[in-house]
C-alpha atoms as a PDB file:
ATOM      1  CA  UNK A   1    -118.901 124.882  -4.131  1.00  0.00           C
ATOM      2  CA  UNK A   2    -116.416 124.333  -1.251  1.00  0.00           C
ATOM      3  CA  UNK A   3    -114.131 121.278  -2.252  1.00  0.00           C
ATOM      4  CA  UNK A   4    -114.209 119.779   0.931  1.00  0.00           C
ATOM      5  CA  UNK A   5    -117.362 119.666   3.292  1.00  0.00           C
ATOM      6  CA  UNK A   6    -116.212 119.088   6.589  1.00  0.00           C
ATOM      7  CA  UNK A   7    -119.502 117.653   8.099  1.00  0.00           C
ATOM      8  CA  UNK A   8    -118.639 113.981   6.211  1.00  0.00           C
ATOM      9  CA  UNK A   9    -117.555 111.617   8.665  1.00  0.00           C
ATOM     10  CA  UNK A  10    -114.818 110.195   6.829  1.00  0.00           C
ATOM     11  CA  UNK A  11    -112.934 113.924   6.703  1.00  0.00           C
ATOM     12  CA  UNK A  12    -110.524 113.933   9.580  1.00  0.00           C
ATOM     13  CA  UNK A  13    -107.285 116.609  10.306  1.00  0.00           C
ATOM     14  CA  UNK A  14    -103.874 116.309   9.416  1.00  0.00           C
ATOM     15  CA  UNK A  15    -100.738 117.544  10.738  1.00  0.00           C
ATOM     16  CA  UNK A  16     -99.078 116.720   7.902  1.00  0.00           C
ATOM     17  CA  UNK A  17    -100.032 119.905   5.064  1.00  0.00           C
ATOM     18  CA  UNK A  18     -99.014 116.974   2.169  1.00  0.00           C
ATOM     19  CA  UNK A  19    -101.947 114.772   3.380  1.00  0.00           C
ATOM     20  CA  UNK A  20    -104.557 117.549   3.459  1.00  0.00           C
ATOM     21  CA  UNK A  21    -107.164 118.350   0.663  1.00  0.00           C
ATOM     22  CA  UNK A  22    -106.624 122.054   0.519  1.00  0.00           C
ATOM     23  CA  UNK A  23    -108.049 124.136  -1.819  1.00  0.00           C
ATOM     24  CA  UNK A  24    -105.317 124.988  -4.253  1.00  0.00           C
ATOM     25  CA  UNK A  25    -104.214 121.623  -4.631  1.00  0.00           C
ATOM     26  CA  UNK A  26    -107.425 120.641  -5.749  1.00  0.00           C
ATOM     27  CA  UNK A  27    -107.075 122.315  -9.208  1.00  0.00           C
ATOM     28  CA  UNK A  28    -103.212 121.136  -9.445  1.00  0.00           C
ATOM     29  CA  UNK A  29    -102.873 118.181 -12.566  1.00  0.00           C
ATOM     30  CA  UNK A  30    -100.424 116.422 -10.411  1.00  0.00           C
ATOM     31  CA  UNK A  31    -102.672 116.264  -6.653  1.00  0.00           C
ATOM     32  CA  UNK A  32    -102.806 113.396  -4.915  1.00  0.00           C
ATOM     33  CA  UNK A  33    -105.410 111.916  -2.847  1.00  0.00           C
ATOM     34  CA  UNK A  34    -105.218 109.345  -0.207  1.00  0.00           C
ATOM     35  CA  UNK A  35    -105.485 105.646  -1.750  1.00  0.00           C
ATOM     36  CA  UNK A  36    -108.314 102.736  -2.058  1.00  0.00           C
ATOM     37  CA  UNK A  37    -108.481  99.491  -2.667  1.00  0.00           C
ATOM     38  CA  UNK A  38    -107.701  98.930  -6.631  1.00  0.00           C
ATOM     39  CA  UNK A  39    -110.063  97.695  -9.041  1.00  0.00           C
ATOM     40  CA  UNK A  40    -109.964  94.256  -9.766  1.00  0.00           C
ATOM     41  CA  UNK A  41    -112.406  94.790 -12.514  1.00  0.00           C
ATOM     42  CA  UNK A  42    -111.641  96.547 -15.363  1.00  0.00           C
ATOM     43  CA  UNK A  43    -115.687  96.976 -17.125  1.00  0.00           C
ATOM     44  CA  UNK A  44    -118.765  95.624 -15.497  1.00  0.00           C
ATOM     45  CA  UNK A  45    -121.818  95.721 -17.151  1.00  0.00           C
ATOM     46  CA  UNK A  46    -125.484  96.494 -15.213  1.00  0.00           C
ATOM     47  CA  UNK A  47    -125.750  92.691 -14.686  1.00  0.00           C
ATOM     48  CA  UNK A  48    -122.568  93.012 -12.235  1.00  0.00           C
ATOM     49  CA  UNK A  49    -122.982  94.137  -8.790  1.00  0.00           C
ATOM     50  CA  UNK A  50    -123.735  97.623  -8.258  1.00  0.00           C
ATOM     51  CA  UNK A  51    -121.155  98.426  -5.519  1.00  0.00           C
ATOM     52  CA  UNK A  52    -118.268  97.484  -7.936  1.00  0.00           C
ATOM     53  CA  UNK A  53    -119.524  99.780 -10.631  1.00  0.00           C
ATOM     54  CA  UNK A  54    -120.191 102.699  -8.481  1.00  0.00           C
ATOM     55  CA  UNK A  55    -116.307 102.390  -7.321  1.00  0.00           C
ATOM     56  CA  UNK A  56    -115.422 102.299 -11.505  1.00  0.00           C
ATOM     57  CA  UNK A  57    -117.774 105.194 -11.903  1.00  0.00           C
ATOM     58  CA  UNK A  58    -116.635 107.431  -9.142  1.00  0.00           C
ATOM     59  CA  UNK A  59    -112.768 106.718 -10.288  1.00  0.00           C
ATOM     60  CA  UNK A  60    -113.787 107.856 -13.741  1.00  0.00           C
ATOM     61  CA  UNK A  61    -115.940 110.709 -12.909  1.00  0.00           C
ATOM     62  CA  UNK A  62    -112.690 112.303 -10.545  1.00  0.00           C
ATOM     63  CA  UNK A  63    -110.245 111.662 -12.989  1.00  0.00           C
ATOM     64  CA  UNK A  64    -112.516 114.276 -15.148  1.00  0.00           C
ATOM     65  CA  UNK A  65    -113.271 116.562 -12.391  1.00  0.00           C
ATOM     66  CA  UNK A  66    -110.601 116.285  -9.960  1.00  0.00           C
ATOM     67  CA  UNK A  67    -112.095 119.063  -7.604  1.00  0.00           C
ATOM     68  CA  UNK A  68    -114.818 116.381  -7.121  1.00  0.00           C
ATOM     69  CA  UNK A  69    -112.371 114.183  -5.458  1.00  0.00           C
ATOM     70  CA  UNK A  70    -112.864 114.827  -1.915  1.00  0.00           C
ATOM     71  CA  UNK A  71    -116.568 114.949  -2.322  1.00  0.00           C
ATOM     72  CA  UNK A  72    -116.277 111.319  -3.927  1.00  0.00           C
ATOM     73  CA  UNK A  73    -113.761 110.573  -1.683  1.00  0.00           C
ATOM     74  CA  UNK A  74    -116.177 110.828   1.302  1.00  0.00           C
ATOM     75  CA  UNK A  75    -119.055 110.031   0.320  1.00  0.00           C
ATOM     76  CA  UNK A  76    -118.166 106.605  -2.099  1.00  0.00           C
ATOM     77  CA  UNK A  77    -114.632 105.485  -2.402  1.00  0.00           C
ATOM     78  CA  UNK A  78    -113.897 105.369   1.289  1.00  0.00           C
ATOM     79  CA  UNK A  79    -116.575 103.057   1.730  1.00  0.00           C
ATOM     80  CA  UNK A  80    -116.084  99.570   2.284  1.00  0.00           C
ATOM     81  CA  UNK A  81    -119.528  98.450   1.188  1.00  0.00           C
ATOM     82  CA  UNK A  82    -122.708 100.097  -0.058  1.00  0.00           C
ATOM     83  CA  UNK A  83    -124.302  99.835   3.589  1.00  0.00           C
ATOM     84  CA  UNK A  84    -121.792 101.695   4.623  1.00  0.00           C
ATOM     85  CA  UNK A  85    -121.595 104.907   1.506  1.00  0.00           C
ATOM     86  CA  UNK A  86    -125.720 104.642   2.085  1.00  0.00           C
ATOM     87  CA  UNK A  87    -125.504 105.121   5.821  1.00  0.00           C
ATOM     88  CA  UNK A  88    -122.707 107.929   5.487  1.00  0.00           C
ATOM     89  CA  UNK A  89    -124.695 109.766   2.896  1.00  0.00           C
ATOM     90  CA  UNK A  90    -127.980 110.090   4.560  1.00  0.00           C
ATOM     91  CA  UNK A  91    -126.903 110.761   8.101  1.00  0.00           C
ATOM     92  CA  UNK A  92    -125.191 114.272   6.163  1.00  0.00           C
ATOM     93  CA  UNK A  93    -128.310 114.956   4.184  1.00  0.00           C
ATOM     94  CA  UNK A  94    -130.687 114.626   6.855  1.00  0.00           C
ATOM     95  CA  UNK A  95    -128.299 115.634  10.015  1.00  0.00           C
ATOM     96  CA  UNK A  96    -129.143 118.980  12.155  1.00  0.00           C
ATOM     97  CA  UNK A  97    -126.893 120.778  14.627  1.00  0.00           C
ATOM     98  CA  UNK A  98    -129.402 119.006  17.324  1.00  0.00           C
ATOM     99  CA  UNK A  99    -129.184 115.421  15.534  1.00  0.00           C
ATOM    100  CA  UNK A 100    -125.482 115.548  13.990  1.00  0.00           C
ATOM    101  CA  UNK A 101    -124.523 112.961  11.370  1.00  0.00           C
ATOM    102  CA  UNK A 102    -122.164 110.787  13.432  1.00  0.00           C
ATOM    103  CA  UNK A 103    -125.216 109.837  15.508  1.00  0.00           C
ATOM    104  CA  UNK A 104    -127.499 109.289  12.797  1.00  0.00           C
ATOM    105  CA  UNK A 105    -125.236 106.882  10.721  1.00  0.00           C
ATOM    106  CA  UNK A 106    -124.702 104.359  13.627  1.00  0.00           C
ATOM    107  CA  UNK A 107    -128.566 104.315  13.918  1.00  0.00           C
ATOM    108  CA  UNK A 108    -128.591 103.605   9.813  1.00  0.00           C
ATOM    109  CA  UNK A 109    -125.662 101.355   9.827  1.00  0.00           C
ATOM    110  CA  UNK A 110    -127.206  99.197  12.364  1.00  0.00           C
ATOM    111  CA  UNK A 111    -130.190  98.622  10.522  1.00  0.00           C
ATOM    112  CA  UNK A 112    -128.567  98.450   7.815  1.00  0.00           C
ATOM    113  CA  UNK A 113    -126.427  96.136   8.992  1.00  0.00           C
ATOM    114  CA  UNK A 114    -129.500  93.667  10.536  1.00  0.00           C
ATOM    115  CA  UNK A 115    -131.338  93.892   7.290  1.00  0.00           C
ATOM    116  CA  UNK A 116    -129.390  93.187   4.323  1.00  0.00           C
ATOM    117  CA  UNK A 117    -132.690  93.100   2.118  1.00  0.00           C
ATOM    118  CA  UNK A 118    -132.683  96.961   2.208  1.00  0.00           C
ATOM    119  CA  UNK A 119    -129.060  97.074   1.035  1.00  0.00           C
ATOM    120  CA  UNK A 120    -130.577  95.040  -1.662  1.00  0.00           C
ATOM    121  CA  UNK A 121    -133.605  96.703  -2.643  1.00  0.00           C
ATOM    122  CA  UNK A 122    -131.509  99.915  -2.748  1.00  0.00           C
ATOM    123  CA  UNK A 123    -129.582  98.226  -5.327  1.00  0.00           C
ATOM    124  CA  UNK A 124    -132.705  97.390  -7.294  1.00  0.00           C
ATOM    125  CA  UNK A 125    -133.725 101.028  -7.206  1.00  0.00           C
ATOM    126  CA  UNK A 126    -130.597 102.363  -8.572  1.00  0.00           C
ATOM    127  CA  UNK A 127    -130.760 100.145 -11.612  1.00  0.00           C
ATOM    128  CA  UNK A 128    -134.173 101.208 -11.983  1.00  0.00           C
ATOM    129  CA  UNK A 129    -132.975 104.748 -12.020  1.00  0.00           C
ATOM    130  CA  UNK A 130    -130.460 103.985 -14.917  1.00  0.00           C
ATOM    131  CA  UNK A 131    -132.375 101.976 -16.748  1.00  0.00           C
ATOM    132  CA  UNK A 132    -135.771 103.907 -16.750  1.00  0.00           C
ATOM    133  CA  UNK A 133    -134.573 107.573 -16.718  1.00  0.00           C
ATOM    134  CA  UNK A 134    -133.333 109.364 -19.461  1.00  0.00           C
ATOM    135  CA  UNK A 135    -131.987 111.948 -17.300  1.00  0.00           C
ATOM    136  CA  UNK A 136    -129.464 109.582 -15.259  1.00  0.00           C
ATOM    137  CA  UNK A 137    -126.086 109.384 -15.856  1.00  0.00           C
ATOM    138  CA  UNK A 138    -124.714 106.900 -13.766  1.00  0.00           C
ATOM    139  CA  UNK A 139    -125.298 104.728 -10.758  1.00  0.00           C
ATOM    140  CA  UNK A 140    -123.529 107.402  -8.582  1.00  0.00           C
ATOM    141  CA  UNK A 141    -124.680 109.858 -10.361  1.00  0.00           C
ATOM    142  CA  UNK A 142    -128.488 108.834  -8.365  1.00  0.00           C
ATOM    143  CA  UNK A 143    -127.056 107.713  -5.504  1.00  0.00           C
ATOM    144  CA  UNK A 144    -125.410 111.228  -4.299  1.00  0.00           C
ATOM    145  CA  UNK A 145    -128.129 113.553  -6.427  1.00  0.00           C
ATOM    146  CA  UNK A 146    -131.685 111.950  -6.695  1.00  0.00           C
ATOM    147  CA  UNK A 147    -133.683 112.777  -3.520  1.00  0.00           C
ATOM    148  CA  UNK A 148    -136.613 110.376  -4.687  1.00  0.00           C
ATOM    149  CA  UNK A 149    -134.045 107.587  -4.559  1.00  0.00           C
ATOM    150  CA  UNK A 150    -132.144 109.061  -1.297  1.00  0.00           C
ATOM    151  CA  UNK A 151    -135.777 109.111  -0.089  1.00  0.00           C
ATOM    152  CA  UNK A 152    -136.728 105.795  -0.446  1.00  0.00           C
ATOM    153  CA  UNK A 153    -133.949 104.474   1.440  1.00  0.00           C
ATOM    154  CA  UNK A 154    -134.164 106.457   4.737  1.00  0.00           C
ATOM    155  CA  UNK A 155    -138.212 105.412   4.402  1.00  0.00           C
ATOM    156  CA  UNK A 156    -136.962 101.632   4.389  1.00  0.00           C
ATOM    157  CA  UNK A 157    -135.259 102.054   7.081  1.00  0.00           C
ATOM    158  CA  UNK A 158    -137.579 104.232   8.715  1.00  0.00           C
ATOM    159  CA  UNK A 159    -140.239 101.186   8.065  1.00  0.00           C
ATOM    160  CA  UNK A 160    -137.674  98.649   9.630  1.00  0.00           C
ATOM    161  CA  UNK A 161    -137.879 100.667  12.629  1.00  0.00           C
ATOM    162  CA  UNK A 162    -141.634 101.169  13.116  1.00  0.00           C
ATOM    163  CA  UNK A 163    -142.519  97.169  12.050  1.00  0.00           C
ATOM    164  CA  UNK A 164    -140.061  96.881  15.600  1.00  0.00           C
ATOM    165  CA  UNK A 165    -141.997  99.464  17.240  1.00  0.00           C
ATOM    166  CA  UNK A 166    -139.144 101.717  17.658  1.00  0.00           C
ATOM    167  CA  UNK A 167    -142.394 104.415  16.367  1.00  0.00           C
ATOM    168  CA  UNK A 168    -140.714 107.690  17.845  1.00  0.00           C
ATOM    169  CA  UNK A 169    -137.764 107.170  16.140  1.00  0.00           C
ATOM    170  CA  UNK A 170    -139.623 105.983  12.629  1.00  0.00           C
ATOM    171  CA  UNK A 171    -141.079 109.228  12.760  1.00  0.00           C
ATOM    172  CA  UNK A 172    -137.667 111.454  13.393  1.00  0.00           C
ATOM    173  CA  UNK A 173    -136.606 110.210  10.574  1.00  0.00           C
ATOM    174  CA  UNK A 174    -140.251 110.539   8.398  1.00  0.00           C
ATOM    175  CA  UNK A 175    -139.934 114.104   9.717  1.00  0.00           C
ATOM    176  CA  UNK A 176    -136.143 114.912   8.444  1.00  0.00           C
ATOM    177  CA  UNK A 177    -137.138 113.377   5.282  1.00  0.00           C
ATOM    178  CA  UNK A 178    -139.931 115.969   4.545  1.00  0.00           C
ATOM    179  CA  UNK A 179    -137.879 118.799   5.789  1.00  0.00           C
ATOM    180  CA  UNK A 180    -135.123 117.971   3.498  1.00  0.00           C
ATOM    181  CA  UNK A 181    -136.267 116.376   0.156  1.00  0.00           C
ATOM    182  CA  UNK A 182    -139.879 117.549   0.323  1.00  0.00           C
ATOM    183  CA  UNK A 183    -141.729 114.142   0.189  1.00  0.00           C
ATOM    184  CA  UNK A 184    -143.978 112.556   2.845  1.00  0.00           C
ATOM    185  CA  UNK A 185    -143.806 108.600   3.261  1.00  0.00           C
ATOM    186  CA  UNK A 186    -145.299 107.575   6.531  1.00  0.00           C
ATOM    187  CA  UNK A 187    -143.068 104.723   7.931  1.00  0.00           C
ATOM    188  CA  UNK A 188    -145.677 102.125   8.497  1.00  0.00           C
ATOM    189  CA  UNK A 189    -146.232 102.423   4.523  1.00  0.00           C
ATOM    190  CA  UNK A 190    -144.532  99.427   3.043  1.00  0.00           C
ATOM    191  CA  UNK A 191    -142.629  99.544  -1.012  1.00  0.00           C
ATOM    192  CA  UNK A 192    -141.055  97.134  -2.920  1.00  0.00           C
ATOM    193  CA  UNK A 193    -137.950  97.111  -4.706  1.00  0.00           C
ATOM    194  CA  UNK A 194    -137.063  98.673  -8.276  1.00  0.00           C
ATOM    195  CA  UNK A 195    -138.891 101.637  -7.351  1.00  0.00           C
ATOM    196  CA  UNK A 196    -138.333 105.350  -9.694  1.00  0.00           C
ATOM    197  CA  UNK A 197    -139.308 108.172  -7.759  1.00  0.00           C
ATOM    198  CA  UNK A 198    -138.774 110.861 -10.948  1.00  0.00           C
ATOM    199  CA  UNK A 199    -138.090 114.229  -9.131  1.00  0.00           C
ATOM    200  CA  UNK A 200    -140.353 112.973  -6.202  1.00  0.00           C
ATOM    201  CA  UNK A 201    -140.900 116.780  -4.743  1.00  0.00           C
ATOM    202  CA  UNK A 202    -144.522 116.791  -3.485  1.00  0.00           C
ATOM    203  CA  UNK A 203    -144.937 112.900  -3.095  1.00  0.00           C
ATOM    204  CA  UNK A 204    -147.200 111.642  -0.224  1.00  0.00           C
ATOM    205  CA  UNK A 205    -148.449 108.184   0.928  1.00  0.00           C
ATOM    206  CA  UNK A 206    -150.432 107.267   3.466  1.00  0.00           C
ATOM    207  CA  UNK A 207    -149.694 104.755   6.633  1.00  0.00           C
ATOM    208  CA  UNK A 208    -151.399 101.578   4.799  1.00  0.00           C
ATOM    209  CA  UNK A 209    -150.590 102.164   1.327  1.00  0.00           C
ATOM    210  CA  UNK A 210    -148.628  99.102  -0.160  1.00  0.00           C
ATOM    211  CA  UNK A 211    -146.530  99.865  -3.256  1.00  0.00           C
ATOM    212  CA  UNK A 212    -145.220  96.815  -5.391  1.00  0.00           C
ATOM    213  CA  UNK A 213    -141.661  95.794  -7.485  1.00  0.00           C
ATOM    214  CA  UNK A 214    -140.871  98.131 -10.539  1.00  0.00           C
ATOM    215  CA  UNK A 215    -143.047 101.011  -9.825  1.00  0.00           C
ATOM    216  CA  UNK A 216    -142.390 104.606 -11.239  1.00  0.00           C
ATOM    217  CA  UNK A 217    -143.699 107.655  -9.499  1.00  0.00           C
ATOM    218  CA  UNK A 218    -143.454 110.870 -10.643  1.00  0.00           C
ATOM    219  CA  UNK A 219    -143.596 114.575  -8.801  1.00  0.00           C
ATOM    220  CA  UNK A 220    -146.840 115.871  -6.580  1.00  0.00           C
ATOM    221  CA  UNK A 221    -148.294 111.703  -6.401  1.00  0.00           C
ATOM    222  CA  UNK A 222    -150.771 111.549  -3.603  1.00  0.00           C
ATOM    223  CA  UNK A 223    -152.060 108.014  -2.175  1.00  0.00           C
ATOM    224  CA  UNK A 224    -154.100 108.735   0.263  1.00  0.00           C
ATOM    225  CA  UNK A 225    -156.992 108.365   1.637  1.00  0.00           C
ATOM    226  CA  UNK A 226    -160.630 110.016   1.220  1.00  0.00           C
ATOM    227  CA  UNK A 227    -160.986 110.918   5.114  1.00  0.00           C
ATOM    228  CA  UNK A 228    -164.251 108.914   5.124  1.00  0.00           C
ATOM    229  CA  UNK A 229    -162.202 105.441   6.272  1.00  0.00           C
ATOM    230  CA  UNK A 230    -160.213 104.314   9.119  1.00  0.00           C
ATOM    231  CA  UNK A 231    -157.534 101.540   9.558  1.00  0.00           C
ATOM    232  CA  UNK A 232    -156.388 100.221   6.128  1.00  0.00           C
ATOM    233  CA  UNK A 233    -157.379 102.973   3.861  1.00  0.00           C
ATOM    234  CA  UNK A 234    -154.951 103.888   1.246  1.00  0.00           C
ATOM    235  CA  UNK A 235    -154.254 102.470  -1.970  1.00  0.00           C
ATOM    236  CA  UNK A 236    -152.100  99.254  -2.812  1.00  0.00           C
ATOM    237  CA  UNK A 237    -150.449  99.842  -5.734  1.00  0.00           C
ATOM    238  CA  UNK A 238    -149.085  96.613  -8.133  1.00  0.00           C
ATOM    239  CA  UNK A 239    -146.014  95.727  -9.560  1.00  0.00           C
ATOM    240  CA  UNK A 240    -145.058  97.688 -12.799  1.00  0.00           C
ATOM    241  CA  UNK A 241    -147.553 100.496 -12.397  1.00  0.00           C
ATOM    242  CA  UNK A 242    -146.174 103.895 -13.960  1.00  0.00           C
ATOM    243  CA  UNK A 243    -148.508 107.134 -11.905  1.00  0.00           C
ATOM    244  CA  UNK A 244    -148.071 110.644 -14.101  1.00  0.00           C
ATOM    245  CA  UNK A 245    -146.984 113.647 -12.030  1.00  0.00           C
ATOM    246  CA  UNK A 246    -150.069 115.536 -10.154  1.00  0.00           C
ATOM    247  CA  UNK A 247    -151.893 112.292  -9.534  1.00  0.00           C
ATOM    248  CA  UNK A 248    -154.025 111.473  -6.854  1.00  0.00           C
ATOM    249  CA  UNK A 249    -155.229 108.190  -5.933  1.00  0.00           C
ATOM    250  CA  UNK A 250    -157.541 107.884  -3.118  1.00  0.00           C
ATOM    251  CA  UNK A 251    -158.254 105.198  -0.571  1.00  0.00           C
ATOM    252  CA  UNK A 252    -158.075 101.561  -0.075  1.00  0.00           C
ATOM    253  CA  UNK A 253    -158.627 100.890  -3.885  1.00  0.00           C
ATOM    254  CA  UNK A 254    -156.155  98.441  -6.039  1.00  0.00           C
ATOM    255  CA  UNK A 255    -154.435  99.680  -8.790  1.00  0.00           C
ATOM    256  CA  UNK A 256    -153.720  96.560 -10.998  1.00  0.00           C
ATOM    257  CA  UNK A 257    -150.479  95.121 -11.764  1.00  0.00           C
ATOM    258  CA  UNK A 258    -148.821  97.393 -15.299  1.00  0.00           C
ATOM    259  CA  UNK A 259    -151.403  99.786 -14.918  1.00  0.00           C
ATOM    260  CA  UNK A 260    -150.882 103.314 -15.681  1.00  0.00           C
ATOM    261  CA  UNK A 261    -152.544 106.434 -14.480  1.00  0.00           C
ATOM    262  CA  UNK A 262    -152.151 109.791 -16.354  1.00  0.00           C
ATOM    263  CA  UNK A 263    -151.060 112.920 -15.192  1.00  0.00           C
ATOM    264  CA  UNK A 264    -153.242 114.841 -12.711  1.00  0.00           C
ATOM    265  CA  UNK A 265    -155.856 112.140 -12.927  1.00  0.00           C
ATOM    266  CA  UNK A 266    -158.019 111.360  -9.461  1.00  0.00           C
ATOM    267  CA  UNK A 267    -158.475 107.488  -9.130  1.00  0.00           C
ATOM    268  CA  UNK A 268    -161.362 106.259  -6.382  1.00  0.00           C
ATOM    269  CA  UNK A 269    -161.908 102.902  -8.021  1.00  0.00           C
ATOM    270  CA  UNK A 270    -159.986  99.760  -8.678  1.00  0.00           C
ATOM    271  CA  UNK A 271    -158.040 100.253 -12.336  1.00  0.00           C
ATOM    272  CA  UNK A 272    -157.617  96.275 -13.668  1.00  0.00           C
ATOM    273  CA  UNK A 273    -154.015  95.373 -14.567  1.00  0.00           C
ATOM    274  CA  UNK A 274    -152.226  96.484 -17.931  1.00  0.00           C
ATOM    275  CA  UNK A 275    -155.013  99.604 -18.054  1.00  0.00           C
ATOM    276  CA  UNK A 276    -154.828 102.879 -18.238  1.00  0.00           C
ATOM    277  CA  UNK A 277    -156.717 105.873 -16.062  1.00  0.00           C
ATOM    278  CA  UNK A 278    -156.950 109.386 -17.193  1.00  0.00           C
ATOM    279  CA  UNK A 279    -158.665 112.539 -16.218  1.00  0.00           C
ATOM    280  CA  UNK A 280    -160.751 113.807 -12.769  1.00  0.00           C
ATOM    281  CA  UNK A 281    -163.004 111.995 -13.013  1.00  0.00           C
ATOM    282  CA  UNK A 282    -160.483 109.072 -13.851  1.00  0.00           C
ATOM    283  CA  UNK A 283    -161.961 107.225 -16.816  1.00  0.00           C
ATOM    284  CA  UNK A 284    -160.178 104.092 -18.121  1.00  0.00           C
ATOM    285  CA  UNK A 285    -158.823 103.268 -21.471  1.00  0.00           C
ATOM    286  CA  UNK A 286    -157.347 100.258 -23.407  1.00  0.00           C
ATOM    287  CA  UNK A 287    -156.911  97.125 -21.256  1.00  0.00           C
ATOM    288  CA  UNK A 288    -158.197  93.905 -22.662  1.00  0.00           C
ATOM    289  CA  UNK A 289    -161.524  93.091 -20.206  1.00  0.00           C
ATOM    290  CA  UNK A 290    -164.271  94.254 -22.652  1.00  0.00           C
ATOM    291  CA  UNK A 291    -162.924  97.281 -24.369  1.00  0.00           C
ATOM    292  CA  UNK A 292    -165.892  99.004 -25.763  1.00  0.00           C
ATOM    293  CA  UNK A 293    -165.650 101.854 -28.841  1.00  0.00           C
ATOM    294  CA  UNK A 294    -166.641 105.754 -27.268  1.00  0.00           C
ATOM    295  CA  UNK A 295    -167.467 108.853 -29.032  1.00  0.00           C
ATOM    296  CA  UNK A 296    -164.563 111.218 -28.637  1.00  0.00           C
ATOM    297  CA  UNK A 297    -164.232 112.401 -25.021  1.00  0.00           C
ATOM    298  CA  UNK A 298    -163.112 116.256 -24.568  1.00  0.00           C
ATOM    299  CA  UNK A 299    -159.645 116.750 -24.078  1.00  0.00           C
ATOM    300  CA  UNK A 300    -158.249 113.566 -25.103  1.00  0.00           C
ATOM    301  CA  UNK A 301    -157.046 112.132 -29.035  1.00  0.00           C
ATOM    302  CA  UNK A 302    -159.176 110.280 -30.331  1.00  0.00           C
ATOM    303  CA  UNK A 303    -156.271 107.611 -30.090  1.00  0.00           C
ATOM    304  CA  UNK A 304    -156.544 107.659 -26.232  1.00  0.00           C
ATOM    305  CA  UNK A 305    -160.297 107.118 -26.609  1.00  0.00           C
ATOM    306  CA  UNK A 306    -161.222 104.796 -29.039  1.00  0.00           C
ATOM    307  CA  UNK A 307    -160.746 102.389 -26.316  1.00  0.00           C
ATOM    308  CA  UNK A 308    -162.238 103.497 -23.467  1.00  0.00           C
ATOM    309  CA  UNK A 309    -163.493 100.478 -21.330  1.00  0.00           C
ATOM    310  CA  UNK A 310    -167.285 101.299 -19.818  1.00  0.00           C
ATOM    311  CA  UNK A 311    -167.164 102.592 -16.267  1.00  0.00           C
ATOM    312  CA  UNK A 312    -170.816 104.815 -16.267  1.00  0.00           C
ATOM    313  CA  UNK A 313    -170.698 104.298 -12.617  1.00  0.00           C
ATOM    314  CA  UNK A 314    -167.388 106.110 -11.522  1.00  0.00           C
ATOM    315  CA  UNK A 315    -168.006 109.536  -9.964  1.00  0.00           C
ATOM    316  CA  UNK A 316    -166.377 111.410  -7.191  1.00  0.00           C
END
């Protein structure tokens, strides 16, 4: 990979060669890079703020790799703030030579800037990230690879933009976001905080879906609606639900607070909170309203049926 990619914002020319991040010197012991702002903390744990630790982890992770220094460089420890790395790194992931990045990140960094609650919720998602997936190594380690998470962001502020009518604009950036991480979150849709999207390639949801705090969402999710509806027709999903990869869930149904809904199930019907919905037909299991004993249903353990709450009337 090229150790310096010139589109970043924060990459500017030098006359003087000792200043430069040239190739050669990248893979010298002895390089040096321009300086930041110190530490003042030595160890933070997750409870600290999230900015802080990202600045520890990037320091660490270059002092392994040095070659990853001007990548880090641009993307985290030239940053003042978190507004500012998020900003910077989605205006280069979803820039085009016909919307370059230096216009897209003052359009982020202004909402940003306005509406500190998505600077906050991003936070919330990248301790999500660390704390529910296996597979992540470190808060920076989301922040510059996981598209679900990268994602989310640009759809919050996509969602800022359309709740102020600023529509055409909502939609650029709903279109850039499918074109380059492969999901599809309409901008009026609204999602809470703490949100995992695990891989996230092949996620849609609709214009009225509402998504709650602490929800995980796996690869190829649909919530949409049935095409029988208009006006508020997709689902509203509550806090703590976990949906399995291939899922669909289908219009303007409620999915109950720490609910969970198996892997290429298809969900029509409300699911009540702390339940769990599996198979197309979605049928539901466990939960504590009236749990009734089944005979063994095919495909599934007799573990996931020997509570399989009554739902004779659910058909597609």
């Amino acid at each position: 990979m090229a150790p310096c990619i010139e589109t970043y914002r924060t990459c500017k020319p030098h006359d003087d060669d000792s200043s430069r991040f040239c190739y050669m010197n990248l893979f010298r012991p002895d390089c040096r890079f321009p300086p930041r702002t110190p530490m003042t903390t030595n160890s933070l744990d997750d409870s600290g703020d999230v900015w802080l630790k990202m600045l520890e982890e990037a320091k660490s992770d270059t002092e392994q790799e040095p070659i990853l220094s001007s990548y880090y460089h641009a993307s985290i420890t030239s940053h003042r703030s978190l507004d500012s790395a998020l900003a910077n790194i989605l205006s280069v992931k979803l820039s085009t030579l016909t919307l370059p990045t230096n216009t897209l990140y003052e359009m982020f960094i202004s909402v940003l800037k306005e509406s500190p609650e998505i600077v906050e919720s991003a936070k919330q998602d990248l301790k999500a990230a660390k704390e529910r997936d296996p597979a992540c190594l470190s808060y920076v380690h989301c922040f510059l690879s996981f598209k679900g998470f990268l994602a989310c962001q640009a759809h919050r502020i996509s969602h800022k933009l359309w709740t102020q009518g600023r529509k055409i604009l909502a939609l650029l950036i709903q279109n850039r976001v499918s074109e380059a991480f492969a999901v599809d979150f309409h901008p009026g849709a609204k999602i809470g905080k703490g949100i995992l999207l695990d891989h996230a390639t092949g996620v849609v949801i609709g214009e009225t879906a509402v998504i709650g705090d602490d929800v995980s969402i796996l690869h190829g999710v649909t919530l949409g609606g049935t095409g029988k509806q208009c006006g508020d027709r997709h689902p509203k999903i509550g806090d703590g639900v976990l949906i399995g990869a291939g899922s669909c869930i289908l219009g303007n149904i409620r999915i109950g607070e720490g609910a969970k809904i198996g892997s290429g199930s298809v969900v029509l019907k409300d699911v009540p909170p702390r339940t769990t919905a599996v198979g197309n037909p979605a049928r539901l299991i466990g939960g504590k309203e009236n749990p009734k004993m089944v005979d063994k249903v095919p495909g599934l353990s007799m573990d996931q049926t020997s509570y399989l709450t009554e739902w004779s009337d659910y058909v597609i």
